[in-house]
Structures are given as C-alpha cells and as structure tokens.
PDB file of N, CA and C in Angstrom:
ATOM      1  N   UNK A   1     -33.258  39.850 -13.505  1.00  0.00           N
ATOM      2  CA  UNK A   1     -34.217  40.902 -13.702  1.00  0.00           C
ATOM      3  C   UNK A   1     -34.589  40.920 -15.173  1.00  0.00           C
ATOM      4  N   UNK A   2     -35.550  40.597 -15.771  1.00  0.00           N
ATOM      5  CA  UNK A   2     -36.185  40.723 -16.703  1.00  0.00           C
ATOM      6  C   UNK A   2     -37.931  41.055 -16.961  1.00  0.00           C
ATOM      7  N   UNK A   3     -38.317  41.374 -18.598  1.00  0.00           N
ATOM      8  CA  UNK A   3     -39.709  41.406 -18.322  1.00  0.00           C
ATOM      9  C   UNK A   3     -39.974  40.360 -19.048  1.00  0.00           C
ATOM     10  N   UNK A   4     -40.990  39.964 -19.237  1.00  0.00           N
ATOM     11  CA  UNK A   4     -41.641  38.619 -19.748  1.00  0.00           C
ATOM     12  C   UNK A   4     -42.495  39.264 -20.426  1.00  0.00           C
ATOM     13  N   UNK A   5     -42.896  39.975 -21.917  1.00  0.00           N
ATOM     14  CA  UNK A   5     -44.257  40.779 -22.464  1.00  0.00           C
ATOM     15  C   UNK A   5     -44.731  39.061 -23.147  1.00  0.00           C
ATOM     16  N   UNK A   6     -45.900  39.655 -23.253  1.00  0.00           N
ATOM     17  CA  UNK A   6     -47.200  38.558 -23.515  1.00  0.00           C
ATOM     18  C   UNK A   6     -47.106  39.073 -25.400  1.00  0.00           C
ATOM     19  N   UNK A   7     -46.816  38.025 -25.744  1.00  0.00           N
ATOM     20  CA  UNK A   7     -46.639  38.047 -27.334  1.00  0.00           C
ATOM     21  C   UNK A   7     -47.856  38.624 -28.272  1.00  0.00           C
ATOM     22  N   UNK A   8     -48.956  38.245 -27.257  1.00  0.00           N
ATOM     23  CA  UNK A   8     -50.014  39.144 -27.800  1.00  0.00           C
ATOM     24  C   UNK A   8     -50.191  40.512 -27.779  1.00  0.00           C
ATOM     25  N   UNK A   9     -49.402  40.990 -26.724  1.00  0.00           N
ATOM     26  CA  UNK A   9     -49.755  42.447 -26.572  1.00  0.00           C
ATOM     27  C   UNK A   9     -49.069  42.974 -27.595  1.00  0.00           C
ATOM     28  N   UNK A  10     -49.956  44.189 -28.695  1.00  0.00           N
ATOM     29  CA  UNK A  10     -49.117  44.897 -29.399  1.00  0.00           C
ATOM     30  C   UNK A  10     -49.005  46.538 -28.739  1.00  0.00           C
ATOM     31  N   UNK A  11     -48.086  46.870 -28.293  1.00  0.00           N
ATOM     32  CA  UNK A  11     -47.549  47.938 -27.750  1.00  0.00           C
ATOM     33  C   UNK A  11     -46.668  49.027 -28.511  1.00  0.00           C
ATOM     34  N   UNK A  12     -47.196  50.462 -28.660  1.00  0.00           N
ATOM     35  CA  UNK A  12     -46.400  51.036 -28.919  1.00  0.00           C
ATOM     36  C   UNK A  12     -44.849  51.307 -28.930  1.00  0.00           C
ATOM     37  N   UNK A  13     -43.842  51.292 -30.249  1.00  0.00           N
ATOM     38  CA  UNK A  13     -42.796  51.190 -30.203  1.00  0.00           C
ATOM     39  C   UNK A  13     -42.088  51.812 -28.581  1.00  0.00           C
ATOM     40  N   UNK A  14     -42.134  52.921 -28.366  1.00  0.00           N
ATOM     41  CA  UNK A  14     -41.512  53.961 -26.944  1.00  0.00           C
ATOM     42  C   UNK A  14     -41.863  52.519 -25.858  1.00  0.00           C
ATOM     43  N   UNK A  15     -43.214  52.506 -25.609  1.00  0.00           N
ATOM     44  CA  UNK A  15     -43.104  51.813 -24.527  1.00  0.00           C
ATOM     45  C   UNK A  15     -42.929  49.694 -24.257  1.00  0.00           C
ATOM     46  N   UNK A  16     -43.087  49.237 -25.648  1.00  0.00           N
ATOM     47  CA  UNK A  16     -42.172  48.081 -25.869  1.00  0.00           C
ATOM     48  C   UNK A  16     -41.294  48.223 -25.505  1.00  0.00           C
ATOM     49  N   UNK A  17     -40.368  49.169 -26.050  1.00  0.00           N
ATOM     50  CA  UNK A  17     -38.787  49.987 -25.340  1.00  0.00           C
ATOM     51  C   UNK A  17     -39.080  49.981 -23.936  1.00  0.00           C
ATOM     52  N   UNK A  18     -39.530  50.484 -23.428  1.00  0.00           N
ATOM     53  CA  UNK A  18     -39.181  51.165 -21.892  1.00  0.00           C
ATOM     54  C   UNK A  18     -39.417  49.597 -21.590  1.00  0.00           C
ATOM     55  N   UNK A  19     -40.197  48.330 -21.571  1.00  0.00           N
ATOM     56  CA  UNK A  19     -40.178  47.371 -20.971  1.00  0.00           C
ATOM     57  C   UNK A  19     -39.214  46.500 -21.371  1.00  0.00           C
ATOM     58  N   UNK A  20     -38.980  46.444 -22.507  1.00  0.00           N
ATOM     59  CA  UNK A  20     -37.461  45.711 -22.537  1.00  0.00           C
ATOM     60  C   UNK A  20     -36.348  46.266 -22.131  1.00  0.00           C
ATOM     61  N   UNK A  21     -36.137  47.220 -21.969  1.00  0.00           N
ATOM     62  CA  UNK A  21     -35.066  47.569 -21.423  1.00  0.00           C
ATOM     63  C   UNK A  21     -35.268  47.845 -19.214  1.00  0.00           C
ATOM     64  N   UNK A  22     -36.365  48.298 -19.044  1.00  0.00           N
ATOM     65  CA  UNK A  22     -36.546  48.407 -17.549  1.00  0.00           C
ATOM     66  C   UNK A  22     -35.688  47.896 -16.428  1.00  0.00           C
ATOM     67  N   UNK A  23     -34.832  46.907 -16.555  1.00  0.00           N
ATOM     68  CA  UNK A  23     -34.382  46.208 -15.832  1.00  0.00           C
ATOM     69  C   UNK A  23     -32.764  46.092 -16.293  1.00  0.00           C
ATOM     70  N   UNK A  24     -32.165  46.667 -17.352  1.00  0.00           N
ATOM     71  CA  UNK A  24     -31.067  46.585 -17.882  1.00  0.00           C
ATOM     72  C   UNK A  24     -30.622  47.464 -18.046  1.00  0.00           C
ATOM     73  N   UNK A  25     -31.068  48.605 -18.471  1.00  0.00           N
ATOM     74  CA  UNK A  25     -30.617  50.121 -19.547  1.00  0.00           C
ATOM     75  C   UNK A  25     -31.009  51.080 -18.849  1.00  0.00           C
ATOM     76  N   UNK A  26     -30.735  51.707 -17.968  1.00  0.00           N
ATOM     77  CA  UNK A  26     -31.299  53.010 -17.297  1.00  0.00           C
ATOM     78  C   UNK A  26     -31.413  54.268 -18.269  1.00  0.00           C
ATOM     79  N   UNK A  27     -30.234  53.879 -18.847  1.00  0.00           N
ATOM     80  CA  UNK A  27     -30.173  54.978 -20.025  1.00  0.00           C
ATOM     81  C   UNK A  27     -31.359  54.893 -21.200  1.00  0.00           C
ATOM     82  N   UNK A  28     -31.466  53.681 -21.567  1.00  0.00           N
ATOM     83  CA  UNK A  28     -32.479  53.362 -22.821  1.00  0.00           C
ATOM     84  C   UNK A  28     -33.800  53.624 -22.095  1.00  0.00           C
ATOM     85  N   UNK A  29     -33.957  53.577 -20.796  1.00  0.00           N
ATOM     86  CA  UNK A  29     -35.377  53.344 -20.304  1.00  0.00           C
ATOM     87  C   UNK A  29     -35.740  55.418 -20.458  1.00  0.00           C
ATOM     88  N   UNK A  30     -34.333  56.229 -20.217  1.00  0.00           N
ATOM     89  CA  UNK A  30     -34.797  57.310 -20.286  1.00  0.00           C
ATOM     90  C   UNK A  30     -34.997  57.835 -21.907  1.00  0.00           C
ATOM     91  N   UNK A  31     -34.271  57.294 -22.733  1.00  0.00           N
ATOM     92  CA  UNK A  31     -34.427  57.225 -24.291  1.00  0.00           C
ATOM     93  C   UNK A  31     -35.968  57.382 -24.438  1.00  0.00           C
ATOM     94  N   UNK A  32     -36.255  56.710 -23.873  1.00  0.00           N
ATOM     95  CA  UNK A  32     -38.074  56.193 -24.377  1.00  0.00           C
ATOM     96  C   UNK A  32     -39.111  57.426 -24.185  1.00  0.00           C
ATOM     97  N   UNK A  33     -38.359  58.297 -23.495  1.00  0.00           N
ATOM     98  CA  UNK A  33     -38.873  59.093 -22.599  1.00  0.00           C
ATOM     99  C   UNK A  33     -38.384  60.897 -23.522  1.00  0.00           C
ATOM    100  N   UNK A  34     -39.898  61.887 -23.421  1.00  0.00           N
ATOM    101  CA  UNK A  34     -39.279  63.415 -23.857  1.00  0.00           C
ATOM    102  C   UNK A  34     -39.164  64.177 -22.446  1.00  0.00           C
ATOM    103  N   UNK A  35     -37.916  64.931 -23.589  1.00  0.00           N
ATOM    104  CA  UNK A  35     -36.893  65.831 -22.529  1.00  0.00           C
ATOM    105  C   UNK A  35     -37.493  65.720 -20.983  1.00  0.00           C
ATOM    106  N   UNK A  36     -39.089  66.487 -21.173  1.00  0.00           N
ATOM    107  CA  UNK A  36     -39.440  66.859 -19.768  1.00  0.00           C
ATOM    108  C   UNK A  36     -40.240  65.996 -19.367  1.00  0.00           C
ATOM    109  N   UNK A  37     -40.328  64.575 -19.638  1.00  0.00           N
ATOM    110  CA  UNK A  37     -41.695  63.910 -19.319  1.00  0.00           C
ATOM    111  C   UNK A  37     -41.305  63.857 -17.909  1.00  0.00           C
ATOM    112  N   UNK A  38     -42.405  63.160 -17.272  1.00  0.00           N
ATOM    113  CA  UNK A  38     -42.827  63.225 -15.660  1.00  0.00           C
ATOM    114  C   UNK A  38     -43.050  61.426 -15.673  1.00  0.00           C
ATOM    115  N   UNK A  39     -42.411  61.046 -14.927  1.00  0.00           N
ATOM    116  CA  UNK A  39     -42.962  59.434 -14.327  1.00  0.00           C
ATOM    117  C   UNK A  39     -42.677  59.607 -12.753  1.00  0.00           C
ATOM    118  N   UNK A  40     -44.390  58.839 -12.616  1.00  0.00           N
ATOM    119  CA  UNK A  40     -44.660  59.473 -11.179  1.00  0.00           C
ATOM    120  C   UNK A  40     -45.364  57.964 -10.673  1.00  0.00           C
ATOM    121  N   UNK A  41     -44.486  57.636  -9.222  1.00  0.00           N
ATOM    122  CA  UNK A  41     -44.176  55.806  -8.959  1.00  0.00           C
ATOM    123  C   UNK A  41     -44.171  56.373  -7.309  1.00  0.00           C
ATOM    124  N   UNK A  42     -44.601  55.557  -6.445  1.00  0.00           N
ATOM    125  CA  UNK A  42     -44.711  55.623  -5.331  1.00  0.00           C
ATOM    126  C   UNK A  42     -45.260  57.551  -4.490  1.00  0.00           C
ATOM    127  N   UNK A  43     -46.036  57.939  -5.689  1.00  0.00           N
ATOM    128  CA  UNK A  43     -46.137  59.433  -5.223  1.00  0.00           C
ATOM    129  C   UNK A  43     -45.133  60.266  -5.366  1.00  0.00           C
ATOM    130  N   UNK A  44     -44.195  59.913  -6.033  1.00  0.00           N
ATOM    131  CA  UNK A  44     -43.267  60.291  -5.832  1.00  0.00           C
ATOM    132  C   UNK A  44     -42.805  60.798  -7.861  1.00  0.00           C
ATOM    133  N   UNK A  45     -42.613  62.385  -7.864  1.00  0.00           N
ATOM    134  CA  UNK A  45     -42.549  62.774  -8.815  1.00  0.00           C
ATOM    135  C   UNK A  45     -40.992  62.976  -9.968  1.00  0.00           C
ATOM    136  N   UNK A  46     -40.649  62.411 -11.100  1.00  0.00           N
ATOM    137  CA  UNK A  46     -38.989  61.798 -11.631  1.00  0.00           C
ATOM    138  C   UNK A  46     -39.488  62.963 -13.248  1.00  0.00           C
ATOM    139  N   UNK A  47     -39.174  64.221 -13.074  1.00  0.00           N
ATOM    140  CA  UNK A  47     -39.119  64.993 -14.337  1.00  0.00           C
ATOM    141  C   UNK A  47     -38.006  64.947 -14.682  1.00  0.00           C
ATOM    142  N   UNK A  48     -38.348  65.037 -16.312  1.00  0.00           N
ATOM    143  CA  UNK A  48     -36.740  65.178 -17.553  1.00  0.00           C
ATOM    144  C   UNK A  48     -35.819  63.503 -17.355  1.00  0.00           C
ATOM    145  N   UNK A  49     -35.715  63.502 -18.345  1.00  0.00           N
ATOM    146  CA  UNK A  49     -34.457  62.391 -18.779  1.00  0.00           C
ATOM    147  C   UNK A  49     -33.823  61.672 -17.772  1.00  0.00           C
ATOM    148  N   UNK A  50     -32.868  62.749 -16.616  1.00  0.00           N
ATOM    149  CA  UNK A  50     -31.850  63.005 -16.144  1.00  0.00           C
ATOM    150  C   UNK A  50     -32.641  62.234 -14.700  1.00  0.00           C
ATOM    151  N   UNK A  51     -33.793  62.392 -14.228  1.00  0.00           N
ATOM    152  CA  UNK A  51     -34.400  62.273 -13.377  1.00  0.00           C
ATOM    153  C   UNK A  51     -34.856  60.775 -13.500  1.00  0.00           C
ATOM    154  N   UNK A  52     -35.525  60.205 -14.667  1.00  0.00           N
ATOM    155  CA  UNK A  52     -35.830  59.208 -14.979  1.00  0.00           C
ATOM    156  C   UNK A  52     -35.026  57.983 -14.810  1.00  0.00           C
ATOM    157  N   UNK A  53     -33.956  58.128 -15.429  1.00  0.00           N
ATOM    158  CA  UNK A  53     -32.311  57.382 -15.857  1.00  0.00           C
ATOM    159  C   UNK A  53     -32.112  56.710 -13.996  1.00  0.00           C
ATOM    160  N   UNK A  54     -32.130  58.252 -13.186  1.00  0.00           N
ATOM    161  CA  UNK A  54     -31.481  57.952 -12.038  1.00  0.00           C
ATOM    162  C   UNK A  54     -32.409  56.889 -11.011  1.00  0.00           C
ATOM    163  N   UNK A  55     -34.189  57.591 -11.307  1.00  0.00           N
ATOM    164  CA  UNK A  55     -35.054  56.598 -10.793  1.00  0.00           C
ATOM    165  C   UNK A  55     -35.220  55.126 -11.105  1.00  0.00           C
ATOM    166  N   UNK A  56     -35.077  54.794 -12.491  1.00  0.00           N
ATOM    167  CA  UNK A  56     -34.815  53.814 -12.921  1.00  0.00           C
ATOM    168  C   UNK A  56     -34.000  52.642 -12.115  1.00  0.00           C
ATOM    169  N   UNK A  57     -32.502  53.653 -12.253  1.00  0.00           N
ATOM    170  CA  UNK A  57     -31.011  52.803 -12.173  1.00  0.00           C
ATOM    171  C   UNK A  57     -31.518  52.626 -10.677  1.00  0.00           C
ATOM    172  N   UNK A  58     -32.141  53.451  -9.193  1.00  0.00           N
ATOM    173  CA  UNK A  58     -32.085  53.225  -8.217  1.00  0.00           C
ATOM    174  C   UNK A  58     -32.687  52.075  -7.895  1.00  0.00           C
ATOM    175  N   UNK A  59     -34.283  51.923  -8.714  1.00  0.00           N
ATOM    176  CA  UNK A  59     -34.952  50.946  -8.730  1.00  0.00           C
ATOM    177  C   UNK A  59     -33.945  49.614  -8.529  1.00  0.00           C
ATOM    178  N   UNK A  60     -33.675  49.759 -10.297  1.00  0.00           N
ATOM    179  CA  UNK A  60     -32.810  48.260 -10.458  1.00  0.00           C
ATOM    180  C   UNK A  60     -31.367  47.868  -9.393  1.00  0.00           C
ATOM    181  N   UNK A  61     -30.723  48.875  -8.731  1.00  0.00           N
ATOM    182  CA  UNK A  61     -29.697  48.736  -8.028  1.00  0.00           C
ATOM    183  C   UNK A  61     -30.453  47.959  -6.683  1.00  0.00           C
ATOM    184  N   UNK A  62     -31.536  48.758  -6.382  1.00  0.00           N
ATOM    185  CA  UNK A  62     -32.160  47.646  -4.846  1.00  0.00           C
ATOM    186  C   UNK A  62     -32.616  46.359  -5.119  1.00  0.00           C
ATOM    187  N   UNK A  63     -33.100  46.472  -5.833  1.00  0.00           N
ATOM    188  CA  UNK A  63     -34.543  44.931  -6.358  1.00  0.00           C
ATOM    189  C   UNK A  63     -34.150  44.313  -7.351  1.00  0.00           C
ATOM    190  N   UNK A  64     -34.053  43.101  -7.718  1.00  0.00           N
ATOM    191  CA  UNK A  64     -34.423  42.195  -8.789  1.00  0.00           C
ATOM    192  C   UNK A  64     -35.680  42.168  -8.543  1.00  0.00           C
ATOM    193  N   UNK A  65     -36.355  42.357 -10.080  1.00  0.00           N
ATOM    194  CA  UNK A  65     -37.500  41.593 -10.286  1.00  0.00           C
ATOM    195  C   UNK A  65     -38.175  41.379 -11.827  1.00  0.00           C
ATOM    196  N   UNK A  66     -39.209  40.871 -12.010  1.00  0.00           N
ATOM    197  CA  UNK A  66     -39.254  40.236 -13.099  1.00  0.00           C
ATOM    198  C   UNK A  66     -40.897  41.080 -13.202  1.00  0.00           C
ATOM    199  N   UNK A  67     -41.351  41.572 -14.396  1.00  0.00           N
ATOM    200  CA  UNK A  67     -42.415  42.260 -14.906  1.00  0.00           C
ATOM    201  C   UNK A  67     -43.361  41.511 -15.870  1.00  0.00           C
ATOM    202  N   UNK A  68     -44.234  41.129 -15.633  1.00  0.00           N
ATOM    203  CA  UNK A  68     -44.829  40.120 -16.497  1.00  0.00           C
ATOM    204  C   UNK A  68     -46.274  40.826 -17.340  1.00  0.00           C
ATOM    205  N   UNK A  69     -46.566  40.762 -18.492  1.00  0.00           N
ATOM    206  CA  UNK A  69     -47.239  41.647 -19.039  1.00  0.00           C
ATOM    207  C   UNK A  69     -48.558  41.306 -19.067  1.00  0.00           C
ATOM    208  N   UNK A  70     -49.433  41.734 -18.537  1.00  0.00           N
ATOM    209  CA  UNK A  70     -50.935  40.995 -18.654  1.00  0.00           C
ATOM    210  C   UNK A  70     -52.121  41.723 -19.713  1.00  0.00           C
ATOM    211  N   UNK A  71     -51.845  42.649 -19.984  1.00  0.00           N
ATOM    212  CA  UNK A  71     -52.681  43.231 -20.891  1.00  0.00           C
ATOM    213  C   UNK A  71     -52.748  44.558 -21.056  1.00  0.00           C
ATOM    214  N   UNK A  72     -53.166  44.897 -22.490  1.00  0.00           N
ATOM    215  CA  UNK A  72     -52.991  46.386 -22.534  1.00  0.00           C
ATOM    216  C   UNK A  72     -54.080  47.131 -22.990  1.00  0.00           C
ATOM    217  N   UNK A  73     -54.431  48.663 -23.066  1.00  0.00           N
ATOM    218  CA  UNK A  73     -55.561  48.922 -23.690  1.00  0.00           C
ATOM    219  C   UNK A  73     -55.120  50.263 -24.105  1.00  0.00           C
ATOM    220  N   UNK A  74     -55.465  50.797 -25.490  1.00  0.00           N
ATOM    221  CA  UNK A  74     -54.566  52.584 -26.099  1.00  0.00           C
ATOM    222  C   UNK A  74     -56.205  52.798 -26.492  1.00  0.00           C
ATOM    223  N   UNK A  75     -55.930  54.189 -25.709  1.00  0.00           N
ATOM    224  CA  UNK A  75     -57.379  55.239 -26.055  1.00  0.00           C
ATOM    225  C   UNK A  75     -56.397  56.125 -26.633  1.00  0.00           C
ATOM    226  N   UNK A  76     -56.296  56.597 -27.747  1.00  0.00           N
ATOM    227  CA  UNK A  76     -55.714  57.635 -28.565  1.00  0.00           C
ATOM    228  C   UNK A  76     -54.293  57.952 -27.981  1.00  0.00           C
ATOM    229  N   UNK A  77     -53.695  58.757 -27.465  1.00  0.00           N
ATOM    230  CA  UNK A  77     -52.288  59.031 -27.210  1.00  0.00           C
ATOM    231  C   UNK A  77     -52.163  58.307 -25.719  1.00  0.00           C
ATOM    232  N   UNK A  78     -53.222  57.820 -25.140  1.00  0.00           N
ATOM    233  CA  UNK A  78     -53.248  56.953 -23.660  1.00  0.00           C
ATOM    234  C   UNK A  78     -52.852  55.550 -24.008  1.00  0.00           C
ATOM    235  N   UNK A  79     -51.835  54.736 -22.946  1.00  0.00           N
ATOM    236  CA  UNK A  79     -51.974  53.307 -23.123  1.00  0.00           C
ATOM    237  C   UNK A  79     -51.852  52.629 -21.776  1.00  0.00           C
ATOM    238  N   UNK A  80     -52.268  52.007 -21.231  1.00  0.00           N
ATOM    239  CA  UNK A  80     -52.528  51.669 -19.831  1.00  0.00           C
ATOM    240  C   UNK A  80     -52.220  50.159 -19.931  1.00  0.00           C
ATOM    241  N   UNK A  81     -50.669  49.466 -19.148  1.00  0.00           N
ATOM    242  CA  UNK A  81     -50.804  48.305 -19.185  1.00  0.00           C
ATOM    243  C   UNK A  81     -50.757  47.942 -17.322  1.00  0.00           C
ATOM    244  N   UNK A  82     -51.308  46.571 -17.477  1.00  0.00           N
ATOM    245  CA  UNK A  82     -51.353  45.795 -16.538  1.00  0.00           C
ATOM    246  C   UNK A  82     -50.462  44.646 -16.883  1.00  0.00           C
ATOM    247  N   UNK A  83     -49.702  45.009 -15.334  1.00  0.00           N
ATOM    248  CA  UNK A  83     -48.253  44.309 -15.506  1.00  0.00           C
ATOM    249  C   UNK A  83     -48.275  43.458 -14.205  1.00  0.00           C
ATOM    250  N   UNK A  84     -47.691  41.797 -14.094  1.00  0.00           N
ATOM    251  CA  UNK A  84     -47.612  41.138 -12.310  1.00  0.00           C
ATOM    252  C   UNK A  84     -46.055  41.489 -12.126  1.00  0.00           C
ATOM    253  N   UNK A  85     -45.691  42.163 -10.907  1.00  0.00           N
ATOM    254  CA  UNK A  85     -44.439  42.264 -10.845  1.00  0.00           C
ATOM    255  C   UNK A  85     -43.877  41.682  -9.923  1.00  0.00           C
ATOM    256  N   UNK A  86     -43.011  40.544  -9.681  1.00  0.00           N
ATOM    257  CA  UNK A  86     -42.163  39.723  -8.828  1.00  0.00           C
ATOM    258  C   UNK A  86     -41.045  40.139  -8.872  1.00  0.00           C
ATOM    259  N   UNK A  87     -40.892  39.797  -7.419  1.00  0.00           N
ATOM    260  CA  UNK A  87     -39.007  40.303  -6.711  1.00  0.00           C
ATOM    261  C   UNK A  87     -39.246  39.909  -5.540  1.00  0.00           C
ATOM    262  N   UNK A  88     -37.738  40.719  -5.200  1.00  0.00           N
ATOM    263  CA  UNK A  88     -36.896  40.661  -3.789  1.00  0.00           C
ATOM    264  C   UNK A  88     -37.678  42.011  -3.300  1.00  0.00           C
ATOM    265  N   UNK A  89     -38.669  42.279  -3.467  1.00  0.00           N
ATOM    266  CA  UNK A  89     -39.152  44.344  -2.825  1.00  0.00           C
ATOM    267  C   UNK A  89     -40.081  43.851  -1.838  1.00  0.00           C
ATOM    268  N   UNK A  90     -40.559  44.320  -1.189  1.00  0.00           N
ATOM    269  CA  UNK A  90     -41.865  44.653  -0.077  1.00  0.00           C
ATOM    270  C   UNK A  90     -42.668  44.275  -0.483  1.00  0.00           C
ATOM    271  N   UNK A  91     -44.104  43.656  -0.124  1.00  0.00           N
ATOM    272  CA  UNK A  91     -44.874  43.523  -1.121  1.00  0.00           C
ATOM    273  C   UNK A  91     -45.349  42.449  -2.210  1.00  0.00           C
ATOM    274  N   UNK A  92     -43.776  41.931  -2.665  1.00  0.00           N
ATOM    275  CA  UNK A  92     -44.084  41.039  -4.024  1.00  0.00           C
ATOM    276  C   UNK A  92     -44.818  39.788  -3.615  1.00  0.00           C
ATOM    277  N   UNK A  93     -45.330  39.956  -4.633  1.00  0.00           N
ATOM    278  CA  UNK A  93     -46.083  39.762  -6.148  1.00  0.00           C
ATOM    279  C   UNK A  93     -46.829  40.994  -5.483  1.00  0.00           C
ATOM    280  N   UNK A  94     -47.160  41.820  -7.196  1.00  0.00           N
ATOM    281  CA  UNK A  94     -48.250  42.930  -7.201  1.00  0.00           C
ATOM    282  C   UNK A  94     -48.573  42.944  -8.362  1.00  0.00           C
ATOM    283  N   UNK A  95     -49.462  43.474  -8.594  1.00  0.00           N
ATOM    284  CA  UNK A  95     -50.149  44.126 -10.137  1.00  0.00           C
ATOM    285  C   UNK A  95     -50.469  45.483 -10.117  1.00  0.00           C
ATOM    286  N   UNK A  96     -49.486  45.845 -10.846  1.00  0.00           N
ATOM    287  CA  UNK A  96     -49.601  47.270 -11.467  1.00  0.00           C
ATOM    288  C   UNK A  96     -50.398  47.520 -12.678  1.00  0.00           C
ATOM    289  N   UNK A  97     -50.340  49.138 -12.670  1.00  0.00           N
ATOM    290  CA  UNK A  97     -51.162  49.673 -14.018  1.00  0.00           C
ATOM    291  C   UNK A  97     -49.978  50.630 -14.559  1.00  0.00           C
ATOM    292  N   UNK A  98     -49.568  50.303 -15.750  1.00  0.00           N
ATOM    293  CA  UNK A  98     -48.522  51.370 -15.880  1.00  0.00           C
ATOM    294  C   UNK A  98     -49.796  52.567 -17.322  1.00  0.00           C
ATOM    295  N   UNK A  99     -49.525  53.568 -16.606  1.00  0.00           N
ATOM    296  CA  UNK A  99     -50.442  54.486 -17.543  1.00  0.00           C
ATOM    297  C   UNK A  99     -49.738  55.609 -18.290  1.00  0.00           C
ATOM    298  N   UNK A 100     -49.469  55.390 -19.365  1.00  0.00           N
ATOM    299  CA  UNK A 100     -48.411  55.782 -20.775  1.00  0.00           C
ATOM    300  C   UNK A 100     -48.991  56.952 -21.187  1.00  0.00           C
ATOM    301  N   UNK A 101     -48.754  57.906 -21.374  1.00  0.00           N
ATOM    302  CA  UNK A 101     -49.560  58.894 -22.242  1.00  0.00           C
ATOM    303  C   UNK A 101     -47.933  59.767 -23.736  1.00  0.00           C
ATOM    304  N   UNK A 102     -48.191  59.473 -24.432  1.00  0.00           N
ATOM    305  CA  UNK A 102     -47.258  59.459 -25.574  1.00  0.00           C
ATOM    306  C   UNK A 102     -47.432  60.466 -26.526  1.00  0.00           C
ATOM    307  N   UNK A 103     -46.646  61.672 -26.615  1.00  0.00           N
ATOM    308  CA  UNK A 103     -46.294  62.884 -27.238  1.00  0.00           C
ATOM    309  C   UNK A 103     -45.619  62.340 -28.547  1.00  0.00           C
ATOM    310  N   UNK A 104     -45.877  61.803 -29.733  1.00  0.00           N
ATOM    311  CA  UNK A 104     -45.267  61.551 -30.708  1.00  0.00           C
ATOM    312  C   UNK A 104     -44.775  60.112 -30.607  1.00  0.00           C
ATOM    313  N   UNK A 105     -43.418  59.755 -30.735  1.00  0.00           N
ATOM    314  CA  UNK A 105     -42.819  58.965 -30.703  1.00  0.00           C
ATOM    315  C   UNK A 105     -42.159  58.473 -29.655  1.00  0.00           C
ATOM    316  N   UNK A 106     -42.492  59.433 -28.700  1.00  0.00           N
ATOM    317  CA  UNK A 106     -41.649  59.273 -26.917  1.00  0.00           C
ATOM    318  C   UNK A 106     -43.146  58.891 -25.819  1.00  0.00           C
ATOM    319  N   UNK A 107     -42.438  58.649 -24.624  1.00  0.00           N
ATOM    320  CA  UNK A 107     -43.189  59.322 -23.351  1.00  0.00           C
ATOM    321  C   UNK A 107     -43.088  60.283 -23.043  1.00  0.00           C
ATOM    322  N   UNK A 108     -44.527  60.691 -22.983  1.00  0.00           N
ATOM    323  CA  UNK A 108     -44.514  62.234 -21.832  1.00  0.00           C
ATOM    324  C   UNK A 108     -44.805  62.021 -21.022  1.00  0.00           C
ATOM    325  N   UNK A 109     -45.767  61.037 -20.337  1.00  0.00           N
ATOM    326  CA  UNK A 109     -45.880  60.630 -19.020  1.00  0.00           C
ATOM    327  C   UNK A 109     -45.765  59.464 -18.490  1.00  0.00           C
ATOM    328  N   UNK A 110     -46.003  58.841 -17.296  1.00  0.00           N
ATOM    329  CA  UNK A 110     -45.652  57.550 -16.845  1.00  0.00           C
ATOM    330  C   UNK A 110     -46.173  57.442 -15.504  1.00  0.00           C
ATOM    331  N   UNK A 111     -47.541  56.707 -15.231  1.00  0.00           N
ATOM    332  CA  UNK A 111     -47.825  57.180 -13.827  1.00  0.00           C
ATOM    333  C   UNK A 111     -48.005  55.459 -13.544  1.00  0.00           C
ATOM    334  N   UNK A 112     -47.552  55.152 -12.647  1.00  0.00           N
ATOM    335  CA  UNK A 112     -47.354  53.409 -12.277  1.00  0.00           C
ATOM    336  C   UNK A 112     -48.220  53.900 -10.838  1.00  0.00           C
ATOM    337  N   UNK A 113     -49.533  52.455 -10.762  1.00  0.00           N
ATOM    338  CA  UNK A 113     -50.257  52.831  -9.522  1.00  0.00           C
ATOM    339  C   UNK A 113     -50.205  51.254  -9.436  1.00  0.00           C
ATOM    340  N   UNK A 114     -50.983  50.763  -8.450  1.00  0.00           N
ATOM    341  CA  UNK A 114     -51.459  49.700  -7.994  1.00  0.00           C
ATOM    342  C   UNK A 114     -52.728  48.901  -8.479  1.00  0.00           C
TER     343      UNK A 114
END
C-alpha cells in the first residue's frame, strides 16, 4: 500500500502529509486534519480527529491499494486533486477527486468523490 505523488505536483504541506502517510499512519493521516474537520467518502460522514484515524485505519485494514497522483489545482483555501486508485476493493482501478479545503495549516475538509 503506497501512494506514488507525481513530482510535479506542488501540494500543500497538510495534504502532501495526508498522502504520504494514507496507507501507513492512521494517526498522521488524522494529524493533517483540525480538531473538527469532516471527511466525507462513500456518503458517508468521519467528523473530528478521532473519527478520521478510525476511517482511515478501517480503510487500510480491508484494502491494499496504491494512489497515484494525477494532478492538482488550489483556488485560494480549495485544492482538488485527481488521484488513479488501484487495489484489492470493488471497483479498482478508479479516479478520484480528492477536494481539500484548508483552515490554516490543517484540513478542515475532505470530500473524496468519483
């Protein structure tokens, strides 16, 4: 389980973090993240730290898979990447949009669509 980021992409420190760690650190992936942020993945809504950590770790406990970075774009505190994600899940190969919205130096939000 790893991510593969595209050397070109320059990405805000928080969420460089949340992709290097995604697949390893449940804990670091909630680091990246403030107190109450919201990451919201299959409709399904993961508020505060505590919530994050656990969505994370569940993720990585079912699936290997590998996150590959295809491009990014930051409108002011927004950053929206497009990611190919391969595994063992339902589905794989997909391309996601992970859509970042960043309170300072953290995440406050995290909405992963299709």
């Amino acid at each position: 389980m790893q991510t593969n980021p595209t050397s070109s992409l320059d990405l805000p420190a928080p969420i460089a973090s949340y992709f290097a760690n995604e697949t390893t650190d449940s804990q670091a992936v909630a680091r990246c993240f403030t107190e109450d942020a919201l990451v919201v993945d299959e409709r399904h809504e993961h508020r505060g730290r505590a919530a994050i950590a656990a969505w994370n770790a569940d993720a990585t406990a079912k699936f290997s898979f590998n996150t590959e970075l295809l491009a990014a774009e930051t409108d002011g505190a927004c950053t929206t990447v497009r990611a190919k994600v391969t595994g063992n899940f339902p589905g794989s190969s997909i391309e996601l949009r992970y859509r970042f919205t960043l309170a300072g130096d953290l995440i406050a939000r995290l909405e992963i669509t299709p």
